[in-house]
C-alpha atoms as a PDB file:
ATOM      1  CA  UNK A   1      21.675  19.350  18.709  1.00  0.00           C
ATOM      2  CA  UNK A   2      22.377  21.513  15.812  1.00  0.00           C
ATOM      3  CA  UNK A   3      21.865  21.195  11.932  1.00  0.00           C
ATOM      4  CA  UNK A   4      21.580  17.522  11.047  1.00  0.00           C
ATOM      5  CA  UNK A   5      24.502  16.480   8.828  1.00  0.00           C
ATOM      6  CA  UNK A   6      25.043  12.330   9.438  1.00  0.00           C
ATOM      7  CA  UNK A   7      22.274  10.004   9.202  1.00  0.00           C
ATOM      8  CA  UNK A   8      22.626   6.297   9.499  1.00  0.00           C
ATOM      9  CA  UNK A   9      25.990   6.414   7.378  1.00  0.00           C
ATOM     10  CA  UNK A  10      24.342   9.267   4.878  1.00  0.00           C
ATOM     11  CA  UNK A  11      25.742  12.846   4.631  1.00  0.00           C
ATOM     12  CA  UNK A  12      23.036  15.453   4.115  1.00  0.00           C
ATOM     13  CA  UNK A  13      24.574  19.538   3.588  1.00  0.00           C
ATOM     14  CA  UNK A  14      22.340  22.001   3.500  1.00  0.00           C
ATOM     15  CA  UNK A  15      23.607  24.841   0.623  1.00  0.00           C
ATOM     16  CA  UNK A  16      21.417  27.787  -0.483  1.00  0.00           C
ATOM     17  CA  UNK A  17      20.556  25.834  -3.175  1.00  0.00           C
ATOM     18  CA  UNK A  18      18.938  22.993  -1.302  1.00  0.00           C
ATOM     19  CA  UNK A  19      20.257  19.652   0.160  1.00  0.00           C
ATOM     20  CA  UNK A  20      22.205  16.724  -1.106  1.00  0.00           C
ATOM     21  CA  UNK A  21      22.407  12.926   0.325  1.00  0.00           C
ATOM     22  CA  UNK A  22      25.430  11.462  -0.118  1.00  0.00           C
ATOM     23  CA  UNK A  23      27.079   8.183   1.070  1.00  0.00           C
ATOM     24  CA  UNK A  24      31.065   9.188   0.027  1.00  0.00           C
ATOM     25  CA  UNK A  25      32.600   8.384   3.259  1.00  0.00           C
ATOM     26  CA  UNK A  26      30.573   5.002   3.450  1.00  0.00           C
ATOM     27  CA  UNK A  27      31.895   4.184   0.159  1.00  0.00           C
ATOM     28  CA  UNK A  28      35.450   4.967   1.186  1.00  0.00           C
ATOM     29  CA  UNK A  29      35.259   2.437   3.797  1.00  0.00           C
ATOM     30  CA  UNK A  30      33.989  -0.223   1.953  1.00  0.00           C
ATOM     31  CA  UNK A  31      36.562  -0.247  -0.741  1.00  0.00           C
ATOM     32  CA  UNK A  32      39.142  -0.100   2.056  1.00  0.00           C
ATOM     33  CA  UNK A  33      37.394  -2.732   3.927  1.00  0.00           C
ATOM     34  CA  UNK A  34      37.485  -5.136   0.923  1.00  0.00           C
ATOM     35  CA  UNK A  35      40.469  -3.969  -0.390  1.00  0.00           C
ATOM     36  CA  UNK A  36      39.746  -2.705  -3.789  1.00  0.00           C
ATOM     37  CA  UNK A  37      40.553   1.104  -3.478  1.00  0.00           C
ATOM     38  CA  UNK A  38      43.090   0.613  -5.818  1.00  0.00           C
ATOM     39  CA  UNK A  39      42.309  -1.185  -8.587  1.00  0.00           C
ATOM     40  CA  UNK A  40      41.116  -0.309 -12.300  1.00  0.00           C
ATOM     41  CA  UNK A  41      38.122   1.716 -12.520  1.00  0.00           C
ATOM     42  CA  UNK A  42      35.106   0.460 -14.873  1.00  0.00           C
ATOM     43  CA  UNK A  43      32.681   2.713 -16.140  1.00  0.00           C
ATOM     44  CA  UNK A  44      29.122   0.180 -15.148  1.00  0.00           C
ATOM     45  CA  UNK A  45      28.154  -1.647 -12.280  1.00  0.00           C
ATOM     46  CA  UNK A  46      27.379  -4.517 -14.458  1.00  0.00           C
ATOM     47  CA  UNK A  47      28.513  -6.063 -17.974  1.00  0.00           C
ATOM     48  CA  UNK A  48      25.049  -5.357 -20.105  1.00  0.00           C
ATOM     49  CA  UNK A  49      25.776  -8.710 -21.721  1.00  0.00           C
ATOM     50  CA  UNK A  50      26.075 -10.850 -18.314  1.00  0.00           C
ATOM     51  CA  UNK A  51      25.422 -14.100 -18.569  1.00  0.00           C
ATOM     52  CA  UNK A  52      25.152 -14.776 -14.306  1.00  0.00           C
ATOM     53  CA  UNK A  53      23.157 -17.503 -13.323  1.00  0.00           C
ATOM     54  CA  UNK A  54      23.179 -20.519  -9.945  1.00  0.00           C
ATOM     55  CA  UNK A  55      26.442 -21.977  -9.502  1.00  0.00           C
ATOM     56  CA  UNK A  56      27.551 -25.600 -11.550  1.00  0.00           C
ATOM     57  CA  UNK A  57      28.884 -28.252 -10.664  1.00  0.00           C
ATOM     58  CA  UNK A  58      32.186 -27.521 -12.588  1.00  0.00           C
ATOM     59  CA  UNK A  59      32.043 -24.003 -11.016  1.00  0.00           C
ATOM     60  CA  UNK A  60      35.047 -23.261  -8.873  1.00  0.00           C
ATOM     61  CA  UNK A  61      33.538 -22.007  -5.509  1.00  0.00           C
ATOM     62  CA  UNK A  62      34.716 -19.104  -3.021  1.00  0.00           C
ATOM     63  CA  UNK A  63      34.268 -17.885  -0.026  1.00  0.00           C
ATOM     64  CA  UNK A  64      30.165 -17.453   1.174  1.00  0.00           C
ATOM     65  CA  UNK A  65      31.519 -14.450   4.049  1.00  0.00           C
ATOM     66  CA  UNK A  66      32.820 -12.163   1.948  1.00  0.00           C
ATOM     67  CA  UNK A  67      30.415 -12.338  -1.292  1.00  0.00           C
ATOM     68  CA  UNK A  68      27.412 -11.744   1.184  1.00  0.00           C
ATOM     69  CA  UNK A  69      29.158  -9.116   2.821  1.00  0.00           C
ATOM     70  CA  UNK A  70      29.939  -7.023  -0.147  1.00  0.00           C
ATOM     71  CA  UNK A  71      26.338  -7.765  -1.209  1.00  0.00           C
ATOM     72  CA  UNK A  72      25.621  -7.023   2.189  1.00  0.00           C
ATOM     73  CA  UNK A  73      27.219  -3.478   2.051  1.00  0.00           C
ATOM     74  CA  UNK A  74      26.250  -2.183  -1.316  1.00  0.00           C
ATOM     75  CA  UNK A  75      22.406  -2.871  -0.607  1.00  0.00           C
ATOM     76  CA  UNK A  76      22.660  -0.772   1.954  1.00  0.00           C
ATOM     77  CA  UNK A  77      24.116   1.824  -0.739  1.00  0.00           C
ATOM     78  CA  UNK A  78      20.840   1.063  -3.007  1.00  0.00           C
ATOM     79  CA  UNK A  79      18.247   1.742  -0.278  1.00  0.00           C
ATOM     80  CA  UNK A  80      20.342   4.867   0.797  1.00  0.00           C
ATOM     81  CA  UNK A  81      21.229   7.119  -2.169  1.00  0.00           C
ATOM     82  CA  UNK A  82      22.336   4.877  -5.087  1.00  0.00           C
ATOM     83  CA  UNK A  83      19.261   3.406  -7.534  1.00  0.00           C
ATOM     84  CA  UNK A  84      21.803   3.172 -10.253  1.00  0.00           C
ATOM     85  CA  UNK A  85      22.947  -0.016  -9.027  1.00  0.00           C
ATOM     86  CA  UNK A  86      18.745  -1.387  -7.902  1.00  0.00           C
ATOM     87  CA  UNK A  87      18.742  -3.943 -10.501  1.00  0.00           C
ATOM     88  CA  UNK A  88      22.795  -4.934 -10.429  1.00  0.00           C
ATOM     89  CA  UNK A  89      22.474  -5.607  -6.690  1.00  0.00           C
ATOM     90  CA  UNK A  90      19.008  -7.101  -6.995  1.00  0.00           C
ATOM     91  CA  UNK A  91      20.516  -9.778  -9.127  1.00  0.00           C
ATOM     92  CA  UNK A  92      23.513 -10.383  -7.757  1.00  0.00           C
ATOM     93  CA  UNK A  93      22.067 -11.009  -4.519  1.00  0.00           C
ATOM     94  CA  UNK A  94      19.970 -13.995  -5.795  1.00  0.00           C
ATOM     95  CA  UNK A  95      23.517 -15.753  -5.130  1.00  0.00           C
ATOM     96  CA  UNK A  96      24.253 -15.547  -1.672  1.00  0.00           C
ATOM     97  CA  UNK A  97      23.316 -18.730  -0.935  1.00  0.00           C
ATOM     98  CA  UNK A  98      25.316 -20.383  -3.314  1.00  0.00           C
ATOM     99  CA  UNK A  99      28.100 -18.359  -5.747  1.00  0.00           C
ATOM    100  CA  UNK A 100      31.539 -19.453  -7.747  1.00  0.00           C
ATOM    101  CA  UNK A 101      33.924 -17.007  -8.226  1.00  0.00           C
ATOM    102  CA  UNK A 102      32.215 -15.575 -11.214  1.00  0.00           C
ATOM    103  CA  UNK A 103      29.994 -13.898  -8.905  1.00  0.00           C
ATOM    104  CA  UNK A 104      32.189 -12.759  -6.809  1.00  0.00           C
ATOM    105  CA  UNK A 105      34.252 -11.108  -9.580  1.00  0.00           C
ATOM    106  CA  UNK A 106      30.793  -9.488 -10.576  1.00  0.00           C
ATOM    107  CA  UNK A 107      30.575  -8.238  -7.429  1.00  0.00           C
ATOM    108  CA  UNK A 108      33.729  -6.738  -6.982  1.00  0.00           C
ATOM    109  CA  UNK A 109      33.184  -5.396 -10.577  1.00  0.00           C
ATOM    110  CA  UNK A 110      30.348  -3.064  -8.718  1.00  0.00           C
ATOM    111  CA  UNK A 111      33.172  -1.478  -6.061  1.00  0.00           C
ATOM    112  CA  UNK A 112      35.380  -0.588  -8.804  1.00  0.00           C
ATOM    113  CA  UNK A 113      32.801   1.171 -10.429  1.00  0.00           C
ATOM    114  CA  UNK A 114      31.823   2.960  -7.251  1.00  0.00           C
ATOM    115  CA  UNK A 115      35.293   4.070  -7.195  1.00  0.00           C
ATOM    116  CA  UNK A 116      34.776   6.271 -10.390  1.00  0.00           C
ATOM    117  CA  UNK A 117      31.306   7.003  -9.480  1.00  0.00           C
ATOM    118  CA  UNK A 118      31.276   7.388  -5.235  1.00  0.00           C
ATOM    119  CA  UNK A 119      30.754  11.211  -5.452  1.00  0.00           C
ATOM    120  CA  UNK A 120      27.491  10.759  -7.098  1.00  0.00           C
ATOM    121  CA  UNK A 121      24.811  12.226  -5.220  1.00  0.00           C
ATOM    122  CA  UNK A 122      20.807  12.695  -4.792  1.00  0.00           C
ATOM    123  CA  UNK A 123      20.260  16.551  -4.812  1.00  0.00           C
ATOM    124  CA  UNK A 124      16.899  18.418  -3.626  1.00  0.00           C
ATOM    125  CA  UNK A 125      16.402  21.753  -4.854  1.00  0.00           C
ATOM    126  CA  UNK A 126      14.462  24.773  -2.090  1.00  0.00           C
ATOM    127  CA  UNK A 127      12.463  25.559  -4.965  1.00  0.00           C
ATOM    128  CA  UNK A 128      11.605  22.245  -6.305  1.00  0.00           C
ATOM    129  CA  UNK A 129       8.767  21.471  -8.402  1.00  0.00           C
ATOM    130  CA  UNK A 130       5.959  19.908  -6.617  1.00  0.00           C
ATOM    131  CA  UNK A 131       5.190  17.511  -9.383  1.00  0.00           C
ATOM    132  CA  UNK A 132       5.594  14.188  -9.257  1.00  0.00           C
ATOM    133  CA  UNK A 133       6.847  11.879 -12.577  1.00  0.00           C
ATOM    134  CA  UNK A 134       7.172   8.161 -12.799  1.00  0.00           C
ATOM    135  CA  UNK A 135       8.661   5.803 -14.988  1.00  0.00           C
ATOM    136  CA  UNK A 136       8.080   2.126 -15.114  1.00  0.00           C
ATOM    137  CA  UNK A 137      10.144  -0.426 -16.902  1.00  0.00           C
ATOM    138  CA  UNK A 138      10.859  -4.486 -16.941  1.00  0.00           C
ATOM    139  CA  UNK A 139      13.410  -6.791 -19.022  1.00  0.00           C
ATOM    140  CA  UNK A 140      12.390  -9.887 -20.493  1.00  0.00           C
ATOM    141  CA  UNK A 141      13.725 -13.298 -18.842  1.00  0.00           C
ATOM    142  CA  UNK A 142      17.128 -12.072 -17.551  1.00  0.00           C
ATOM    143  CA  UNK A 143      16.903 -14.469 -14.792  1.00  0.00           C
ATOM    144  CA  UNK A 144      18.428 -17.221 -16.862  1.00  0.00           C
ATOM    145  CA  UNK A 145      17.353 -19.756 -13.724  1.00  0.00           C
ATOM    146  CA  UNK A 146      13.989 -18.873 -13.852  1.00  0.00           C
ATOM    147  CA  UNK A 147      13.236 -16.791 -17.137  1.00  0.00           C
ATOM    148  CA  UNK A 148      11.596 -14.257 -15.218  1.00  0.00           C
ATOM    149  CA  UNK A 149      11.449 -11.207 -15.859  1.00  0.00           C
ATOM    150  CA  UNK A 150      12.436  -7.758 -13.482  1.00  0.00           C
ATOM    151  CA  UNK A 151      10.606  -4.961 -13.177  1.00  0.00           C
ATOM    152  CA  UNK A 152      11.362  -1.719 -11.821  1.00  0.00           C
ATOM    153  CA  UNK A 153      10.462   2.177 -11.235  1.00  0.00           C
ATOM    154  CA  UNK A 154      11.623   5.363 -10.438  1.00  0.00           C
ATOM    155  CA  UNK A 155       9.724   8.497  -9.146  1.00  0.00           C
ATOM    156  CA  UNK A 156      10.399  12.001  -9.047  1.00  0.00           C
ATOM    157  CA  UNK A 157       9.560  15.359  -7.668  1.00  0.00           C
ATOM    158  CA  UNK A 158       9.993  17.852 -10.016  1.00  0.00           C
ATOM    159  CA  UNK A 159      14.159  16.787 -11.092  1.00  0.00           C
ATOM    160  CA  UNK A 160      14.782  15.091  -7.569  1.00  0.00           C
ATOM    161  CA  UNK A 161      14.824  11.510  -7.367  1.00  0.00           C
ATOM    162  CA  UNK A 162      12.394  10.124  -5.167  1.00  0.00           C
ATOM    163  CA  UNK A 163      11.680   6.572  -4.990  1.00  0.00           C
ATOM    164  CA  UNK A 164      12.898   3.392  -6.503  1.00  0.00           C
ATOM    165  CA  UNK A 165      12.883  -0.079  -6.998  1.00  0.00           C
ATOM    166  CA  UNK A 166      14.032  -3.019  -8.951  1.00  0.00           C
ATOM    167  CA  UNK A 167      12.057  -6.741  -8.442  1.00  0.00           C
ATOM    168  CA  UNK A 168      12.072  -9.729  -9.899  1.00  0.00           C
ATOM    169  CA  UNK A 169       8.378 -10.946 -10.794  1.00  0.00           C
ATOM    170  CA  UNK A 170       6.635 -13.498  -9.093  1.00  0.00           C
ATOM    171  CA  UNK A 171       5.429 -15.595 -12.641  1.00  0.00           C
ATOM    172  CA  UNK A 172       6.876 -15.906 -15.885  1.00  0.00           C
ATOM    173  CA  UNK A 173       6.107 -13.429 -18.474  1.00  0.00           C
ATOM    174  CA  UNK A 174       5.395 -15.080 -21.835  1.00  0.00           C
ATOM    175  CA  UNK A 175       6.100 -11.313 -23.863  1.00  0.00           C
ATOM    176  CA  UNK A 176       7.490  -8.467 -23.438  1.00  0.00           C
ATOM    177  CA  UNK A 177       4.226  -6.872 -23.103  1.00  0.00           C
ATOM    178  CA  UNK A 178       3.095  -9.014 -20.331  1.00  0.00           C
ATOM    179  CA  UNK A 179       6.546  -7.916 -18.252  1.00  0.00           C
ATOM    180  CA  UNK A 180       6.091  -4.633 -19.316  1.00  0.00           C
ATOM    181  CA  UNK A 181       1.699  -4.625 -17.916  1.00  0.00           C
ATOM    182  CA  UNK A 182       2.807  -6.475 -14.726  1.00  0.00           C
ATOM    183  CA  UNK A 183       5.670  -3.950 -14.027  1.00  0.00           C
ATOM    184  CA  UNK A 184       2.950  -0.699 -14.823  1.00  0.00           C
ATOM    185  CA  UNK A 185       0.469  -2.713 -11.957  1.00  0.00           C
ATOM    186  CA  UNK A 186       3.789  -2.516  -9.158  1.00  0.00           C
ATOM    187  CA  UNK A 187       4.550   0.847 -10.417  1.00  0.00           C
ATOM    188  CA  UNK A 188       0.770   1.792 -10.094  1.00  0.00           C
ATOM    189  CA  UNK A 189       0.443   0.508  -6.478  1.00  0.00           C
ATOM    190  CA  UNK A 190       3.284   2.570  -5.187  1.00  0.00           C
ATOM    191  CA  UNK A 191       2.085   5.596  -7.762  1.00  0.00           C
ATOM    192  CA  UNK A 192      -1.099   4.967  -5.378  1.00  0.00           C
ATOM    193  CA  UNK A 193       0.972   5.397  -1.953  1.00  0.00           C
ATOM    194  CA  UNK A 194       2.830   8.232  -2.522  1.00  0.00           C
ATOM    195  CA  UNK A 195      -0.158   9.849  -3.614  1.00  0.00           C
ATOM    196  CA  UNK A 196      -2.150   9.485  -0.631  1.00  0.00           C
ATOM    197  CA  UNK A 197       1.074  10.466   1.869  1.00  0.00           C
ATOM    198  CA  UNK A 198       1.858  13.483  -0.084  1.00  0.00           C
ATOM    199  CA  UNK A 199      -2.143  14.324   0.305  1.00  0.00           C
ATOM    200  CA  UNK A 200      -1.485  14.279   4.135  1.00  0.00           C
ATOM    201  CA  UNK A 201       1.650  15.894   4.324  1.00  0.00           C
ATOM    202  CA  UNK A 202       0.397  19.130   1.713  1.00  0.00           C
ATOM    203  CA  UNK A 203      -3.248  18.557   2.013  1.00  0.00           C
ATOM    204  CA  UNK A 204      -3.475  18.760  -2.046  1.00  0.00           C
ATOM    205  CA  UNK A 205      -3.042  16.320  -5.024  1.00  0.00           C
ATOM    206  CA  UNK A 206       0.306  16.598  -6.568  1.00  0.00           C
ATOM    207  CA  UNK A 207      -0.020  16.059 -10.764  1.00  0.00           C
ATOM    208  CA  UNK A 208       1.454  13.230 -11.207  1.00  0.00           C
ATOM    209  CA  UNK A 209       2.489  11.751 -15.224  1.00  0.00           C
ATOM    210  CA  UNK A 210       3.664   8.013 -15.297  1.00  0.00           C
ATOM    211  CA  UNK A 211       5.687   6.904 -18.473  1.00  0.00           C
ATOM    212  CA  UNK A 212       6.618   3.683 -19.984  1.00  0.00           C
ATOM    213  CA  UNK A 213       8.702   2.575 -22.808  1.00  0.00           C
ATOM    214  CA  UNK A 214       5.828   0.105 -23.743  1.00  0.00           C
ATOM    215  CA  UNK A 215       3.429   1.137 -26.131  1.00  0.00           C
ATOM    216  CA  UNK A 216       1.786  -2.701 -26.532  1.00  0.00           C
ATOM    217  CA  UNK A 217       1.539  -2.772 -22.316  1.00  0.00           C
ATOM    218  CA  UNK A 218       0.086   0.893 -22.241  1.00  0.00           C
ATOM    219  CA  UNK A 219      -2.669  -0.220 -24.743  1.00  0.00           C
ATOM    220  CA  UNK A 220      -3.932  -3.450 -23.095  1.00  0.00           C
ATOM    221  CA  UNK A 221      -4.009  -0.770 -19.848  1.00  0.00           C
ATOM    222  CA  UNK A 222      -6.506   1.216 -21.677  1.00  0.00           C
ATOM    223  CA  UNK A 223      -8.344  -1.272 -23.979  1.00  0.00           C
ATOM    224  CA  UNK A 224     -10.317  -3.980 -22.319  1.00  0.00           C
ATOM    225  CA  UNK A 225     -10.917  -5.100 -25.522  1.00  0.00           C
ATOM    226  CA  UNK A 226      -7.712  -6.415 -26.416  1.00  0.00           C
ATOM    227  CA  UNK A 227      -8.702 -10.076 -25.135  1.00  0.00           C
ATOM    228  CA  UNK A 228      -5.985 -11.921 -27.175  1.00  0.00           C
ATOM    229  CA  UNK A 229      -2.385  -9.693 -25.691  1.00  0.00           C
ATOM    230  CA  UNK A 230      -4.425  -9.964 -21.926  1.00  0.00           C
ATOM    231  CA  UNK A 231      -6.440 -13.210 -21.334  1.00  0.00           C
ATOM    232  CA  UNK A 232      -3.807 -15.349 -19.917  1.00  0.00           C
ATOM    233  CA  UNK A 233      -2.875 -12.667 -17.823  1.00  0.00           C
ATOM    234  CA  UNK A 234      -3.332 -12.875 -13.844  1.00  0.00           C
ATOM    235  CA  UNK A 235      -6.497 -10.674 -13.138  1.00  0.00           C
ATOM    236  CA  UNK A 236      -4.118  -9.131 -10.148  1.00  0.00           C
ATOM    237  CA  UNK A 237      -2.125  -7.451 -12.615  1.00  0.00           C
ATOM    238  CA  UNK A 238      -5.457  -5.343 -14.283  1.00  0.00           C
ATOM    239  CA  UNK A 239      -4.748  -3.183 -11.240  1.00  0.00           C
ATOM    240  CA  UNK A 240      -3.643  -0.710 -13.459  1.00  0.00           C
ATOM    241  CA  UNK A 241      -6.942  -0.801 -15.864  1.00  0.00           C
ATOM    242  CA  UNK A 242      -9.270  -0.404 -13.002  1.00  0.00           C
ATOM    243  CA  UNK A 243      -7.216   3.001 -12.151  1.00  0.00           C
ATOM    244  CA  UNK A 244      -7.623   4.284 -15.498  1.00  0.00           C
ATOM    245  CA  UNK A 245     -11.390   3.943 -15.555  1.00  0.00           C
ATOM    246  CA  UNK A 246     -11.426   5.419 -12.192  1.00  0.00           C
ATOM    247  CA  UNK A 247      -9.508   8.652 -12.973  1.00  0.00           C
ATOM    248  CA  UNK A 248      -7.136   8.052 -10.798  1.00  0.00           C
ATOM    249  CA  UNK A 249      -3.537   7.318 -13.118  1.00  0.00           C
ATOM    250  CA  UNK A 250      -2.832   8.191 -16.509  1.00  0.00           C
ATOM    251  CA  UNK A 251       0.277   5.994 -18.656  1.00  0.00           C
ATOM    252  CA  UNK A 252       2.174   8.099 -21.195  1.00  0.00           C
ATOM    253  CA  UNK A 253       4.629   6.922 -23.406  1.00  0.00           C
ATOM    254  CA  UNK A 254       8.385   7.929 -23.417  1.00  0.00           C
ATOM    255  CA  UNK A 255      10.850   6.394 -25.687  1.00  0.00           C
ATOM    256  CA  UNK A 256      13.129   3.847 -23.942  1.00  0.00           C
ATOM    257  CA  UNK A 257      16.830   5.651 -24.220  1.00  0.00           C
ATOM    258  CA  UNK A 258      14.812   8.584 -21.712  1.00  0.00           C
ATOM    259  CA  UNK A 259      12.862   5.837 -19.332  1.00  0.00           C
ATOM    260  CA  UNK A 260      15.152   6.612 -16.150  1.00  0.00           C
ATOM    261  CA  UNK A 261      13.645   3.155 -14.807  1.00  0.00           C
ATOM    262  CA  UNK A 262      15.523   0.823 -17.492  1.00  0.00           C
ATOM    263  CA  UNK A 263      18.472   1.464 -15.476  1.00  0.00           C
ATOM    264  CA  UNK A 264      16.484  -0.466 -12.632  1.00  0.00           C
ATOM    265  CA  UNK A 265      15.784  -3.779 -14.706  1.00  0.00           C
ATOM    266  CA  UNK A 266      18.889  -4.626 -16.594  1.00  0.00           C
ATOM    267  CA  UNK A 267      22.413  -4.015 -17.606  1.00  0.00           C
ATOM    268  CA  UNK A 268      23.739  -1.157 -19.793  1.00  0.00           C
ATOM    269  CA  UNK A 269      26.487   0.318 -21.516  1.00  0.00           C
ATOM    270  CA  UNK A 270      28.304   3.387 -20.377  1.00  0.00           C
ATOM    271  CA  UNK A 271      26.958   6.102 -22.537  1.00  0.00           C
ATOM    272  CA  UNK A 272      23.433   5.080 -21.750  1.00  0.00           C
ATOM    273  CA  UNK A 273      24.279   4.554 -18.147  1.00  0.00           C
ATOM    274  CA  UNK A 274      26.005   7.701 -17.408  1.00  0.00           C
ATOM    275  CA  UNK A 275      22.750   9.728 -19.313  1.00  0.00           C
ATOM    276  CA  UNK A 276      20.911   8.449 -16.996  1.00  0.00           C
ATOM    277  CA  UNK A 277      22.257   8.482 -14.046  1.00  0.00           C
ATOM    278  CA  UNK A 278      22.718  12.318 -14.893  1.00  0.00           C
ATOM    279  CA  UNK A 279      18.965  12.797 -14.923  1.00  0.00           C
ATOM    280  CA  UNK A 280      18.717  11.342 -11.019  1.00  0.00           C
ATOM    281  CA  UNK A 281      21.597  12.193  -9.519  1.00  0.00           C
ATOM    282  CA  UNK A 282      23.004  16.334  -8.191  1.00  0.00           C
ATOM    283  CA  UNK A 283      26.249  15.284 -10.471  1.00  0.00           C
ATOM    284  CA  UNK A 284      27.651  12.604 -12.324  1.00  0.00           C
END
């Protein structure tokens, strides 16, 4: 059948360099679909001061259709090639059931800024590093409904982007530092999964370093002792501790402006987002 070049709406070219996933063309038809090929471009896929939260009753309401639609469409984007809009999309799609027109302007605020950014792919080098890096990250009660808390991750191999993931946790985190632990125990799971395909596919251990922008969560990892920062915290969540004693993960710390996953838990401004969106994707 030839070289493969289309995959479920994803463009994948082979270069002597390596190969790069892309989702242009998909993007193209969305904004056409939708009708917003042609408006103002905006530099990130969400305000990093939003203030979204379940529809009022003084809230003018809009049309369900064609908010779930375009939520519809650009998860599809997330799963495919796009983690810088994970937590935008992972929000916004707490809505669908019940929107104003706010949302739906904050939705169509995420198509103009794929306008700017819809040549933005992942990239996979021939010679890539087989070394694997995570980075684990959650905000603190930006679900105004709830005042829970998201947490999210990003892997890599070598400089190409892996896996992600952006989630909003099951409880309420009463600090930062609990957010922060129960995000590291979801990162540590999934650390845990890759690990154990890679062994099948290479039949060897990858090194693997996992970073977080918490110094407070990474020391209740490797302290038991700390009773009075864990004791109210769900025993489900020591996941992470019980790895450390076995040998089998190892938390680092890496100062939050270079944590690629804070992209995946809340908003930001456009010098922070384009940085890192430059570390996962081929080009900006």
């Amino acid at each position: 059948m030839g070289e493969l070049d289309w995959l479920l709406g994803i463009q994948i070219t082979f270069t002597d360099n390596g190969i790069t996933l892309s989702q242009t063309t998909f993007i193209d038809k969305i904004l056409n679909r939708f009708s917003m090929q042609d408006f103002e471009l905006i530099s990130t896929p969400i305000d990093s001061n939003h203030q979204l939260k379940a529809i009022e009753d003084e809230d003018e309401r809009t049309d369900a259709m064609a908010y779930q639609q375009i939520i519809r469409s650009l998860m599809y984007l997330v799963t495919g090639t796009r983690p810088d809009l994970a937590y935008t999309i992972t929000h916004l799609s707490q809505f669908n059931s019940s929107h104003s027109t706010k949302h739906l302007t904050a939705a169509k605020r995420v198509l103009r800024y794929l306008q700017r950014t819809k040549d933005r792919h992942l990239f996979y080098p021939w010679n890539n590093q087989l070394k694997m890096t995570a980075y684990t990250d959650a905000s603190y009660g930006n679900c105004l409904d709830l005042r829970r808390s998201f947490s999210g991750y990003i892997f890599q191999l070598g400089n190409a982007t892996l896996s992600w993931r952006c989630r909003k946790q099951r409880s309420i985190a009463t600090s930062i530092c609990e957010a922060e632990y129960m995000a590291l125990a979801m990162t540590t799971k999934h650390y845990l999964w890759l690990k154990r395909g890679t062994q099948e596919l290479l039949k060897e251990d990858i090194p693997t370093a996992l970073f977080g922008d918490s110094n407070a969560a990474i020391d209740v990892a490797y302290n038991p002792k700390l009773k009075d920062r864990s004791k109210h915290i769900n025993i489900a969540y020591h996941f992470t501790r019980e790895q450390i004693e076995q040998g089998n993960v190892s938390v680092m710390y890496v100062p939050g402006e270079e944590n690629l996953a804070d992209i995946c838990t809340k908003g930001m401004t456009r010098y922070v987002n384009d940085h890192l969106c430059s570390k996962k994707f081929g080009s900006k």
